[in-house]
C-alpha atoms as a PDB file:
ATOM      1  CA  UNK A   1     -81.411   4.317 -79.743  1.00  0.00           C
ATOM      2  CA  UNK A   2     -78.812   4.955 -81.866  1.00  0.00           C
ATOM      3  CA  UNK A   3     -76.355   3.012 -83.566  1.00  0.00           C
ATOM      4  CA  UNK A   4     -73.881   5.516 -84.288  1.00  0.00           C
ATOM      5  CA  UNK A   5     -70.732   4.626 -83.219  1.00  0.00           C
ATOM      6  CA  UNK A   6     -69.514   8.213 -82.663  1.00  0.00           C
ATOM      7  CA  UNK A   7     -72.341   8.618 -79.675  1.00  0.00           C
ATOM      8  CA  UNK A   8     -70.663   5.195 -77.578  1.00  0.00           C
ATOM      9  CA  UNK A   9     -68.904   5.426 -74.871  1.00  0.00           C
ATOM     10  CA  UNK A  10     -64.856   5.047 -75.095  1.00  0.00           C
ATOM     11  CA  UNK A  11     -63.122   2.180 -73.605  1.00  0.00           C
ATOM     12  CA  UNK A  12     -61.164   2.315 -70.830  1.00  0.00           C
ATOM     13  CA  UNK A  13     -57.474   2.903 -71.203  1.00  0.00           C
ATOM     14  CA  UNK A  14     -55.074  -0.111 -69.700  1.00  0.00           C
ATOM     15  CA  UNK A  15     -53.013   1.017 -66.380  1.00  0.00           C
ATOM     16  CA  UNK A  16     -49.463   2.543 -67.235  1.00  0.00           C
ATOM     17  CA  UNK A  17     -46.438   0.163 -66.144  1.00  0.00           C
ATOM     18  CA  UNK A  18     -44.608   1.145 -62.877  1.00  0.00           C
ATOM     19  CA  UNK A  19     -41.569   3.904 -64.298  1.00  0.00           C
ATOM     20  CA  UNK A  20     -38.147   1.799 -64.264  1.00  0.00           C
ATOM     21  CA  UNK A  21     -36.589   4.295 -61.673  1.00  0.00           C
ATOM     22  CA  UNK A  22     -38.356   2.704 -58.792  1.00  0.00           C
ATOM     23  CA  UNK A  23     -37.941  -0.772 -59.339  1.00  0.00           C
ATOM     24  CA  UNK A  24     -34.618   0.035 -59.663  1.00  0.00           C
ATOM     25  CA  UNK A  25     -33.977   1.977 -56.384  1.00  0.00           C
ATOM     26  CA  UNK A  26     -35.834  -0.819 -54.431  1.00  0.00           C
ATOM     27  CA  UNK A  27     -33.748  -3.174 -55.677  1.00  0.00           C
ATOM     28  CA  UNK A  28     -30.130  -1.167 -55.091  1.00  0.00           C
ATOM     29  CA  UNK A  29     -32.440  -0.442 -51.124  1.00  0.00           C
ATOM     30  CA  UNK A  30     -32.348  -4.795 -50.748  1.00  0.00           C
ATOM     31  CA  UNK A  31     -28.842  -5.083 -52.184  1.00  0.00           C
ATOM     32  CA  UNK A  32     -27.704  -1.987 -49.402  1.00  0.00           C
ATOM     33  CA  UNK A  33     -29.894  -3.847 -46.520  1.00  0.00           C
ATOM     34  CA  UNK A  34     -28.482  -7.262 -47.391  1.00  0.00           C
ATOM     35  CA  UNK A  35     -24.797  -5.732 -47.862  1.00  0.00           C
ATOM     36  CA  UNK A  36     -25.182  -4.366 -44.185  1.00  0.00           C
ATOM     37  CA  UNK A  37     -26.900  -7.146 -42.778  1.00  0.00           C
ATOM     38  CA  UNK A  38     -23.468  -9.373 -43.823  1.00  0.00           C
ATOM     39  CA  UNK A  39     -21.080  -6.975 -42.571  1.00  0.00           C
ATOM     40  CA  UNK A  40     -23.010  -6.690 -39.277  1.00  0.00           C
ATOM     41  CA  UNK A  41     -22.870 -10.828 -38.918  1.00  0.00           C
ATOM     42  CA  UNK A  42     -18.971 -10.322 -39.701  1.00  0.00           C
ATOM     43  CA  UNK A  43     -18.503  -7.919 -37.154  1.00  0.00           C
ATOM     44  CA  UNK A  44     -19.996  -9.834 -34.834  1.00  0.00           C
ATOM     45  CA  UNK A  45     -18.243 -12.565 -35.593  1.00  0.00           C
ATOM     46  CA  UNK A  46     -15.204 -10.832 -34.853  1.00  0.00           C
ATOM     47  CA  UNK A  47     -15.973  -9.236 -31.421  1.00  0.00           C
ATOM     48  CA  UNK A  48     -16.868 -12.419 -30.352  1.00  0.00           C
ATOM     49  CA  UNK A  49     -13.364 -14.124 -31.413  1.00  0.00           C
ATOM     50  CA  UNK A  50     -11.606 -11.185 -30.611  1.00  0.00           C
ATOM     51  CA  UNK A  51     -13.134 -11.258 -26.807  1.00  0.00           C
ATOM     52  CA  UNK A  52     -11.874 -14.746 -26.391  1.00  0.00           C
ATOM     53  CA  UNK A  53      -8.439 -13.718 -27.364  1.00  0.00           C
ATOM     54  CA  UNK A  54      -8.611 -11.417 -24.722  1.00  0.00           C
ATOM     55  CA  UNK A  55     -10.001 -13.461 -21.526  1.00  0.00           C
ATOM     56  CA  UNK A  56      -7.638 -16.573 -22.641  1.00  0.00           C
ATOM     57  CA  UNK A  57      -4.083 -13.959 -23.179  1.00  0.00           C
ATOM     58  CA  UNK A  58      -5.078 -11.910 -19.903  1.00  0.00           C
ATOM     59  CA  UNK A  59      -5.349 -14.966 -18.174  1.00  0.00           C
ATOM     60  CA  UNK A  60      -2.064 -16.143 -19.044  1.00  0.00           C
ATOM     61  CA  UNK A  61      -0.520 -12.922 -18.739  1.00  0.00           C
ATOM     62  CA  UNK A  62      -2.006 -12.443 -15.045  1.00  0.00           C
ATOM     63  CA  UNK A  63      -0.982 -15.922 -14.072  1.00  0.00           C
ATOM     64  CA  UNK A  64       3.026 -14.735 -15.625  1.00  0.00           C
ATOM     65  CA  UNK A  65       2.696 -12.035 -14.023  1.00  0.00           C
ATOM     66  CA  UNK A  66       1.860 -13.075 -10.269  1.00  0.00           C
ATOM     67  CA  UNK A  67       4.795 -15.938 -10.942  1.00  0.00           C
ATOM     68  CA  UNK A  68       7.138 -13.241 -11.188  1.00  0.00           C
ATOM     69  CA  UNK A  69       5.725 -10.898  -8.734  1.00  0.00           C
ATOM     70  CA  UNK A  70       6.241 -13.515  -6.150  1.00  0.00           C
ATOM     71  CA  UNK A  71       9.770 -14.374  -6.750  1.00  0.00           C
ATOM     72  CA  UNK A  72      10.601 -10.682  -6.743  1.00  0.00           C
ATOM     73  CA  UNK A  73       8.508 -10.650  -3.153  1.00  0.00           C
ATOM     74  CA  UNK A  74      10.757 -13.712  -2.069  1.00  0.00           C
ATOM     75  CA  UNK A  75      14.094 -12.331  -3.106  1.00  0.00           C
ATOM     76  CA  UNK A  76      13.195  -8.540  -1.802  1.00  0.00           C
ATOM     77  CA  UNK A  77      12.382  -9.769   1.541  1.00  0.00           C
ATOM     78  CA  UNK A  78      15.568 -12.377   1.765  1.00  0.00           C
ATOM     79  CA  UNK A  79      17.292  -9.331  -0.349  1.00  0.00           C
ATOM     80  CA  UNK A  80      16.225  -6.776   2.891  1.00  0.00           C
ATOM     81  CA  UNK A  81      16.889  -8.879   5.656  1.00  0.00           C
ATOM     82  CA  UNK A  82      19.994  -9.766   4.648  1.00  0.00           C
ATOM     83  CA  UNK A  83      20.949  -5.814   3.794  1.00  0.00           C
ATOM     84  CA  UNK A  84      20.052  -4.942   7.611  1.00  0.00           C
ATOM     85  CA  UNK A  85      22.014  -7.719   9.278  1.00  0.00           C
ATOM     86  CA  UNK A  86      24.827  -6.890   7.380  1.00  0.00           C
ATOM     87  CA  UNK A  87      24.410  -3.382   8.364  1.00  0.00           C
ATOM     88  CA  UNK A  88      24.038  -4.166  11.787  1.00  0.00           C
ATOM     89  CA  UNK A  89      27.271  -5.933  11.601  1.00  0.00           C
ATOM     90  CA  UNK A  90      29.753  -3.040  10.166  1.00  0.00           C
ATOM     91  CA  UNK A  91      31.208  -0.736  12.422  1.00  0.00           C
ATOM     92  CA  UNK A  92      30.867   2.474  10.423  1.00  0.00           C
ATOM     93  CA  UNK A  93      32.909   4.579  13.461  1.00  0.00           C
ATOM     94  CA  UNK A  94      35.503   2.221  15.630  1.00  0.00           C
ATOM     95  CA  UNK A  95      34.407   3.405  19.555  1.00  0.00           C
ATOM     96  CA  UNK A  96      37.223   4.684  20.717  1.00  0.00           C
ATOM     97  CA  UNK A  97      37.436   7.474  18.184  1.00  0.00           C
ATOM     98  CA  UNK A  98      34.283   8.619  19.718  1.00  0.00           C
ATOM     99  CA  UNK A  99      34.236  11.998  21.207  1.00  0.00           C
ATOM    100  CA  UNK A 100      31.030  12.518  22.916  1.00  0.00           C
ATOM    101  CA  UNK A 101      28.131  10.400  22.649  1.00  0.00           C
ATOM    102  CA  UNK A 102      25.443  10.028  20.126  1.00  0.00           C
ATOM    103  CA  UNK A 103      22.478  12.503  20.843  1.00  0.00           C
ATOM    104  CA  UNK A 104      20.503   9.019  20.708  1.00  0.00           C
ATOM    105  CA  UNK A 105      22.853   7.844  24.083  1.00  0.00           C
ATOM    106  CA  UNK A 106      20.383   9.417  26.139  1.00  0.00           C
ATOM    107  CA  UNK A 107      17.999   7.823  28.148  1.00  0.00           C
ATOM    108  CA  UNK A 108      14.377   6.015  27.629  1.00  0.00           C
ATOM    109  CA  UNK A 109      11.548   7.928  28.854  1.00  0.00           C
ATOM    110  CA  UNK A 110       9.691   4.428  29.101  1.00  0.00           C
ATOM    111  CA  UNK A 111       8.269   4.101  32.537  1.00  0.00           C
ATOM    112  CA  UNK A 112       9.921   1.688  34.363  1.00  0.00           C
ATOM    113  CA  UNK A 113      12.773   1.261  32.447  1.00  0.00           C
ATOM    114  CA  UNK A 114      16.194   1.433  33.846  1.00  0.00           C
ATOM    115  CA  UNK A 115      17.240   4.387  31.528  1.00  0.00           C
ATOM    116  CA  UNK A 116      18.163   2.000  28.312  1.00  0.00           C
ATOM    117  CA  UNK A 117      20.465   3.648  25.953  1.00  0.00           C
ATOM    118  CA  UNK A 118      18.512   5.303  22.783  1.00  0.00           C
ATOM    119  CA  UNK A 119      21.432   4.060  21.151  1.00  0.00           C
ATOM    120  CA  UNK A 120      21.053   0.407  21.984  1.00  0.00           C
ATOM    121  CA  UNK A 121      17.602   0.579  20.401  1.00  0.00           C
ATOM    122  CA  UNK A 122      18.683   2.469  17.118  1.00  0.00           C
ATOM    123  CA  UNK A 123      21.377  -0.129  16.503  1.00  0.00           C
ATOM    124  CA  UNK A 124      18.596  -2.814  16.471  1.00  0.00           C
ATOM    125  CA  UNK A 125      18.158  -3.928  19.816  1.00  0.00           C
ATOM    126  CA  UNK A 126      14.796  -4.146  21.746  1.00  0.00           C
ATOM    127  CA  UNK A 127      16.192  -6.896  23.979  1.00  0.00           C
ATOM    128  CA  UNK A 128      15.883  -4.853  26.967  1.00  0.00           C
ATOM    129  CA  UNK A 129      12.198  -3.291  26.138  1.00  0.00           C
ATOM    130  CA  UNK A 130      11.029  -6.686  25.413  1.00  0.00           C
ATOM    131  CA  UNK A 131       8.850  -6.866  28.893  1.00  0.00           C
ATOM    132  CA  UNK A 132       7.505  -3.402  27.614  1.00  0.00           C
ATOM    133  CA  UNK A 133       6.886  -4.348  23.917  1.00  0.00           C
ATOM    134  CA  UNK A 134       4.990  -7.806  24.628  1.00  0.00           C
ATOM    135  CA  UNK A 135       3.131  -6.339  27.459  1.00  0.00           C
ATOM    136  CA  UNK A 136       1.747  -3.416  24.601  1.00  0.00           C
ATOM    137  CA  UNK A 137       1.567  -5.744  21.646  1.00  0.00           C
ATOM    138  CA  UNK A 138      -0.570  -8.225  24.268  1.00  0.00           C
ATOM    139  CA  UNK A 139      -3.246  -5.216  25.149  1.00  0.00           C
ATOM    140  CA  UNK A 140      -3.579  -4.039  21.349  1.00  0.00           C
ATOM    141  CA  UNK A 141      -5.384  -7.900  21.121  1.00  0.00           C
ATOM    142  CA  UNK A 142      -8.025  -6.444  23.545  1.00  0.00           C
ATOM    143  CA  UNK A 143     -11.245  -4.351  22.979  1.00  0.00           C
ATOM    144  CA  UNK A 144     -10.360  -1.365  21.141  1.00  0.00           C
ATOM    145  CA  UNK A 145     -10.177   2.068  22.651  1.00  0.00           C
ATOM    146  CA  UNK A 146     -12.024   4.374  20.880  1.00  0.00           C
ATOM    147  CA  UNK A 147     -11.450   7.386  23.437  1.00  0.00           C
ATOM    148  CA  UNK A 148      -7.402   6.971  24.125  1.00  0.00           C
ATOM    149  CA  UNK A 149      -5.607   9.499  23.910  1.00  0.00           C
ATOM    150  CA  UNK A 150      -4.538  10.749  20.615  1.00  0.00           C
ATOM    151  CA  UNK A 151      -0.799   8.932  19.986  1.00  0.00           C
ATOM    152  CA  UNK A 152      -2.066   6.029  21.436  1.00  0.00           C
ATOM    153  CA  UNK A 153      -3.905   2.753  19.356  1.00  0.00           C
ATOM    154  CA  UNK A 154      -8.231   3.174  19.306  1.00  0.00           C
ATOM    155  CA  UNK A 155      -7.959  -0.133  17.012  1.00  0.00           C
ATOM    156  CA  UNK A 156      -7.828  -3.443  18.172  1.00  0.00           C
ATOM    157  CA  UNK A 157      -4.257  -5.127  16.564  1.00  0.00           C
ATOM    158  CA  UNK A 158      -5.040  -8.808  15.264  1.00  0.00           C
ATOM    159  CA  UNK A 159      -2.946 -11.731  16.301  1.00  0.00           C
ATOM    160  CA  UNK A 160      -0.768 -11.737  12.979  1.00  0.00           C
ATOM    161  CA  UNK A 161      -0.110  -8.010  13.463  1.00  0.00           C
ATOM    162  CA  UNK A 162       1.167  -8.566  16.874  1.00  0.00           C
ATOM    163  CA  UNK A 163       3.375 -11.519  15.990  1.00  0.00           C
ATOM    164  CA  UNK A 164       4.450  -9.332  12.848  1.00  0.00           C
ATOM    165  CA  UNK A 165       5.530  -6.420  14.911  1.00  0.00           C
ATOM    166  CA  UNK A 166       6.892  -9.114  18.004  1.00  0.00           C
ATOM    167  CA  UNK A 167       9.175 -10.552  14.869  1.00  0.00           C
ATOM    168  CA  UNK A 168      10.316  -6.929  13.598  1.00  0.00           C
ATOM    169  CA  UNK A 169      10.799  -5.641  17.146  1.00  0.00           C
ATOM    170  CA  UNK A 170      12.703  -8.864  18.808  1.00  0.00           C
ATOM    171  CA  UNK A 171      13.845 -10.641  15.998  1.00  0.00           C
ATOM    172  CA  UNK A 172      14.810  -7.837  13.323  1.00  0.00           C
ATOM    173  CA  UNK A 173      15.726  -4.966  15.699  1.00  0.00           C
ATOM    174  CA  UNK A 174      13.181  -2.634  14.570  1.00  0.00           C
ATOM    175  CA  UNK A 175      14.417  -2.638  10.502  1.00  0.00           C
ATOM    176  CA  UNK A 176      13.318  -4.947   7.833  1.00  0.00           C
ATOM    177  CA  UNK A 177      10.851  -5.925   5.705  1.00  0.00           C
ATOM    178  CA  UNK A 178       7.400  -8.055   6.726  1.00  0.00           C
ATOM    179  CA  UNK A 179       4.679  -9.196   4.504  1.00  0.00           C
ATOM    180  CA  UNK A 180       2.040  -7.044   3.622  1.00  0.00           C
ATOM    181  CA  UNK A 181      -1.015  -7.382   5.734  1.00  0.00           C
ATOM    182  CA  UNK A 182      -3.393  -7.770   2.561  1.00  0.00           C
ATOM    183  CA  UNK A 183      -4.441  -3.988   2.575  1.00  0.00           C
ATOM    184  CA  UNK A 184      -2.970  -0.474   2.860  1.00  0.00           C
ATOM    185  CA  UNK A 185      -5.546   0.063   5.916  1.00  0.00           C
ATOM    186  CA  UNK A 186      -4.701  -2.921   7.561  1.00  0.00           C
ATOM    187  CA  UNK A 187      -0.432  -1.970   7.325  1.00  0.00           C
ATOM    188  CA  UNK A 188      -1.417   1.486   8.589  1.00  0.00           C
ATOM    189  CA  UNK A 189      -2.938  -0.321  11.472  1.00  0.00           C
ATOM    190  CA  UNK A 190       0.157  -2.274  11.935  1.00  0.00           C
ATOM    191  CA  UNK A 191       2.430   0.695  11.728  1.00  0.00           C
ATOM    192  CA  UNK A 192       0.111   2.613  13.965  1.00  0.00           C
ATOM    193  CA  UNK A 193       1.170  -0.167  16.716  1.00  0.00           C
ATOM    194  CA  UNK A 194       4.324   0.738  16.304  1.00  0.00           C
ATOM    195  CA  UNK A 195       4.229   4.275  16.447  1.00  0.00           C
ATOM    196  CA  UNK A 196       2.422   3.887  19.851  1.00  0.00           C
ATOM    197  CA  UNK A 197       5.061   1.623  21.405  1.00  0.00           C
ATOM    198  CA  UNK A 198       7.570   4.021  19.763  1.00  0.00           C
ATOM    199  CA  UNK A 199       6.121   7.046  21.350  1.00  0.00           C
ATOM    200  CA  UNK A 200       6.735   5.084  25.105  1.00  0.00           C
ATOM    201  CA  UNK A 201      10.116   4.295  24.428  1.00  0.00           C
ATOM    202  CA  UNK A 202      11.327   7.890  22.936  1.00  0.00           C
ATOM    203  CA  UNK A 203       8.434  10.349  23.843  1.00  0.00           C
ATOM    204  CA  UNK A 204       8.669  13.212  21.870  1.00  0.00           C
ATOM    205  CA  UNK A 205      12.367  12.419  20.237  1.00  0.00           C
ATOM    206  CA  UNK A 206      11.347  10.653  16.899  1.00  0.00           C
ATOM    207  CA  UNK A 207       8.994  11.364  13.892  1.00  0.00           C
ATOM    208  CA  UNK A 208       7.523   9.201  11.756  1.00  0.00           C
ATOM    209  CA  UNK A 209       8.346   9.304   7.565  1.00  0.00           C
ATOM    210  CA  UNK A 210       5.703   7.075   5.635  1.00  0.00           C
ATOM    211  CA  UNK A 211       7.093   6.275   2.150  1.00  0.00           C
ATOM    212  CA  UNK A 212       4.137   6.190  -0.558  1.00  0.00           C
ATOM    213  CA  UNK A 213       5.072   7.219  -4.391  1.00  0.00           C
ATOM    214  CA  UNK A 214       1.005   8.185  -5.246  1.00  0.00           C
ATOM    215  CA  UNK A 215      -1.249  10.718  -3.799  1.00  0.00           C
ATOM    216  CA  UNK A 216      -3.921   8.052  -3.276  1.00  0.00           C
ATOM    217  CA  UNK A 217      -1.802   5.786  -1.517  1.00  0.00           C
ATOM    218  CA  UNK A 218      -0.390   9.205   0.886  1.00  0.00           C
ATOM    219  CA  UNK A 219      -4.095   9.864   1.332  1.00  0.00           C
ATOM    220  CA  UNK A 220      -5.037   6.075   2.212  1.00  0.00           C
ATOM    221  CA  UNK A 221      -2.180   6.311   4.900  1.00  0.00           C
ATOM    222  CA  UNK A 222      -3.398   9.555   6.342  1.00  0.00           C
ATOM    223  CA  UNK A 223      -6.784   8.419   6.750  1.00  0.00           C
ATOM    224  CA  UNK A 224      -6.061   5.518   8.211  1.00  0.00           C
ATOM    225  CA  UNK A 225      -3.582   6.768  10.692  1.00  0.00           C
ATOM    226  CA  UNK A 226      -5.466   9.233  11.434  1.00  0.00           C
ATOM    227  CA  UNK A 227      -8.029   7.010  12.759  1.00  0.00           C
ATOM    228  CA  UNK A 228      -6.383   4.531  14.483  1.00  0.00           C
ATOM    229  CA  UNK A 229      -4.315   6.918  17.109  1.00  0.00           C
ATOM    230  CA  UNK A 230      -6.956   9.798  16.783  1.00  0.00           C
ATOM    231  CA  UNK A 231      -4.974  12.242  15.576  1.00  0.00           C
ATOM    232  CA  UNK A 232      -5.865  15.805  13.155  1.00  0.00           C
ATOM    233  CA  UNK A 233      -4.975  17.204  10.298  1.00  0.00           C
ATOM    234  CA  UNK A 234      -2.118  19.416  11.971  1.00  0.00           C
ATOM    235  CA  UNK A 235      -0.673  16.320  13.169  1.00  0.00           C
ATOM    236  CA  UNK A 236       0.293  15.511   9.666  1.00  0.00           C
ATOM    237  CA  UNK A 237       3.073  17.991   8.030  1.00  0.00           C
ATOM    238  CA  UNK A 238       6.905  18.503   7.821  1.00  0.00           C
ATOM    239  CA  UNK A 239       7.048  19.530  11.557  1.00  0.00           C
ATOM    240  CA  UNK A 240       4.822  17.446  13.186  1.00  0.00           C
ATOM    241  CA  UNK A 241       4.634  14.026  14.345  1.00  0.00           C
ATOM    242  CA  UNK A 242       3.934  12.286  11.256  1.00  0.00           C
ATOM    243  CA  UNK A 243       5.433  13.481   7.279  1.00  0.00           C
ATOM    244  CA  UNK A 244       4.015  11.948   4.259  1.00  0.00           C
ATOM    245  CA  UNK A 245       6.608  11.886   1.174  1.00  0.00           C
ATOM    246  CA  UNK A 246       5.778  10.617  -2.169  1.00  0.00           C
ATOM    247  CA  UNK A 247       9.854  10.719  -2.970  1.00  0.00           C
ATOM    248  CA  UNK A 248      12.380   8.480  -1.479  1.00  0.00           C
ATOM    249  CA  UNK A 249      15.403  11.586  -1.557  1.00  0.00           C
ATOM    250  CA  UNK A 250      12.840  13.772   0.017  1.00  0.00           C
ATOM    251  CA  UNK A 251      12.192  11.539   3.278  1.00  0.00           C
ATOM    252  CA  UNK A 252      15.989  10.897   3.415  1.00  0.00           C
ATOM    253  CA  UNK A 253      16.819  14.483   3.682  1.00  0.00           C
ATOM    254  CA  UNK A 254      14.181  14.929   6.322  1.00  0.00           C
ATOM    255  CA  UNK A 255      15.468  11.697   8.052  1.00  0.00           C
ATOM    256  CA  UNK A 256      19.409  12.752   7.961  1.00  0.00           C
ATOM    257  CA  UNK A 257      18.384  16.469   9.499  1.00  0.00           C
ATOM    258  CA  UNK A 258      16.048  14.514  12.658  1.00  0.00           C
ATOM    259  CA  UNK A 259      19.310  12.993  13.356  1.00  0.00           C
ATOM    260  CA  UNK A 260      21.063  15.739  12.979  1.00  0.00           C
ATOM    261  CA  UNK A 261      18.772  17.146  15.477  1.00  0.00           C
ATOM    262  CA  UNK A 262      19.906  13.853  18.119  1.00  0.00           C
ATOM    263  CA  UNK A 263      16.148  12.963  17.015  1.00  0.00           C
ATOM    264  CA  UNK A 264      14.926   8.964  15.486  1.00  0.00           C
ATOM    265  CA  UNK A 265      13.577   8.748  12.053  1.00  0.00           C
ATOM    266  CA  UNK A 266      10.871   5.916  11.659  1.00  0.00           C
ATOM    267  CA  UNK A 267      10.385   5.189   8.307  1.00  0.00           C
ATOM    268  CA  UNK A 268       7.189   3.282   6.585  1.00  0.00           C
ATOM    269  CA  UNK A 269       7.454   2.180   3.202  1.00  0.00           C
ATOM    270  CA  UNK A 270       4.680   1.156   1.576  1.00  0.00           C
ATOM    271  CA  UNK A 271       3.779  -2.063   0.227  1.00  0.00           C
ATOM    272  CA  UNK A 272       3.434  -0.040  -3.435  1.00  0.00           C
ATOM    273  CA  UNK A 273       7.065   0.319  -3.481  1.00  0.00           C
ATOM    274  CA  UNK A 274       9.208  -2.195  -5.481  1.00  0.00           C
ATOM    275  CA  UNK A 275      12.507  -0.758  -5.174  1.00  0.00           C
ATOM    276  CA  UNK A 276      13.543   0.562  -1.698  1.00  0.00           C
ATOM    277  CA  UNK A 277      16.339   3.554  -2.091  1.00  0.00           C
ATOM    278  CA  UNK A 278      19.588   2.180  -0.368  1.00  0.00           C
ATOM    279  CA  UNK A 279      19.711   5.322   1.785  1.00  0.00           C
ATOM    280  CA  UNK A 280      17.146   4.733   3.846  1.00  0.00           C
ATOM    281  CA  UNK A 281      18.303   1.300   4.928  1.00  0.00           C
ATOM    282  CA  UNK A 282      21.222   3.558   6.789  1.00  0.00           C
ATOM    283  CA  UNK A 283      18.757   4.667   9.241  1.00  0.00           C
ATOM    284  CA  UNK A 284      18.393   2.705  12.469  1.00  0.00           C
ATOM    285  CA  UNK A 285      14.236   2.000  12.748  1.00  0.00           C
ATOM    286  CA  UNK A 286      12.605   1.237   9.264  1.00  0.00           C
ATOM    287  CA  UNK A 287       9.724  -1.199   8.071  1.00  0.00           C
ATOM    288  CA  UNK A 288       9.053  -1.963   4.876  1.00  0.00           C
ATOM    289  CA  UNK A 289       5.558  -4.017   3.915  1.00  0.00           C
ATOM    290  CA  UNK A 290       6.553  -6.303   0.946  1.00  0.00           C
ATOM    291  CA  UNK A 291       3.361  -6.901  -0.705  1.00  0.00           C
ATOM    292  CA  UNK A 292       1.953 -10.008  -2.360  1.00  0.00           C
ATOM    293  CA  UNK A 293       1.132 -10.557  -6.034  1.00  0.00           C
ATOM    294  CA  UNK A 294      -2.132  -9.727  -6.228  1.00  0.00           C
ATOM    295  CA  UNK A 295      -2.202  -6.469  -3.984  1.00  0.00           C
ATOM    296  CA  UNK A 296       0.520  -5.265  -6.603  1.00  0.00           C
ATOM    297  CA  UNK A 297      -2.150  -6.263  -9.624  1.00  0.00           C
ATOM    298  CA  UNK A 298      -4.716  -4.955  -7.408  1.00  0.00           C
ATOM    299  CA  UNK A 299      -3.163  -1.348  -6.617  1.00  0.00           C
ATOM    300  CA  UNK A 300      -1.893  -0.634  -9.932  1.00  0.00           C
ATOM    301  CA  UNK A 301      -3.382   2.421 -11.393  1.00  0.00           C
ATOM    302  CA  UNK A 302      -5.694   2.325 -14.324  1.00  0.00           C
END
């Protein structure tokens, strides 16, 4: 063997070091990752303060709110009320400048009756169709009719509804306001009542005007109304028995030419509207649903 250093093997050479460029993007990768990993706990933080400023103002603001929903309520219905009796109790045209009669002097188709004056009834007094009114409101309690015929109630009328319409027949003369009965369906049920008894006591000679300022609302009303006295589509539009009006100056118009006509107006307002137009408590047979705090919350649009 030989000794010649030449013929040995060489030594291994010692591993390079790692270049500097990636250590130093691994450690700007940790710095990014904790950086983000902060601002994600801060963010957090914040949503989670910022939804209990929200639950604790809305619930203040909702509880403001339905405080001063109610008084309104309270002083719209006194406000009403008051507006009709005082109506009832001016004497637009003395009597004996009187001509000829109203067109609404003529007498009640109601069977039975001893030909009461229309007029009697459009100035707010059901005194003498009381037998006739109770009698109706009474069988509305019973089981529902689902194959009367079309004008007259399918539903069955709750006690509340019939001592609502007993109190706006006999106590407020057929114009005012009454609570709402917790639901648009449920006043169209109400007002359906009324139309029925209506139709008795003037046949043919009135149309009914429902007040609602939305589309939805217009549609919730035709819906209903439509099922409750089993009526069609063709019984809805400006010449037939009941007119749907999203405007308050619209429905007047149409009200003053019915009575131009010597035909009655029945106006609906519903429980959506917070301001009642002044015109419309001229006319002689109105009811307007005031509604309660939280069906206005409720109904708003989003």
């Amino acid at each position: 063997m030989s000794d010649d250093p030449s013929q040995s093997s060489p030594s291994p050479e010692p591993p390079s070091p790692e270049p500097d460029w990636q250590a130093l993007a691994l450690s700007e990768l940790r710095q990014q990752r904790e950086a983000l990993q902060e601002e994600i706990r801060q963010l957090e933080g914040r949503r989670g303060q910022i939804q209990k400023e929200i639950e604790s103002s809305f619930a203040g603001q909702a509880d403001a709110v339905a405080r001063r929903l109610k008084g309104f309520q309270d002083y719209l219905v006194g406000a009403l009320q008051d507006l009709a009796v005082a109506a009832e109790q001016v004497e637009l045209v003395p009597q004996q400048v009187l001509v000829q009669p109203s067109p609404l002097d003529q007498a009640s188709p109601a069977a039975g009756a001893a030909e009461p004056s229309a007029a009697v009834a459009a100035a707010g007094q059901f005194s003498r169709d009381e037998a006739l009114i109770r009698e109706r409101l009474a069988g509305f309690g019973g089981q529902p009719d689902f194959y009367a015929d079309p004008w007259q109630l399918r539903r069955t009328l709750d006690p509340s509804g019939a001592a609502l319409l007993d109190d706006w027949f006999l106590g407020q003369g057929g114009r005012g306001a009454q609570p709402s009965c917790g639901s648009r369906s449920r006043n169209a049920l109400v007002a359906a009542a009324a139309i029925a008894i209506l139709g008795e006591l003037y046949g043919e000679r009135f149309q009914t005007l429902v007040l609602a300022s939305q589309p939805e609302r217009l549609g919730e009303w035709r819906r209903s109304l439509q099922d409750c006295l089993g009526l069609a589509r063709e019984d809805f539009g400006p010449t037939s028995g009941i007119v749907l009006f999203e405007r308050a100056d619209a429905l007047v118009e149409r009200a003053d030419r019915l009575e131009e006509r010597g035909e009655l107006p029945f106006i609906v307002v519903d429980a959506g509207e917070q301001v009642i137009d002044i015109p419309i408590l001229q006319f002689p047979v109105w009811l307007a649903f005031a509604a309660g705090p939280g069906e206005l919350i409720t109904d708003e649009p989003y």
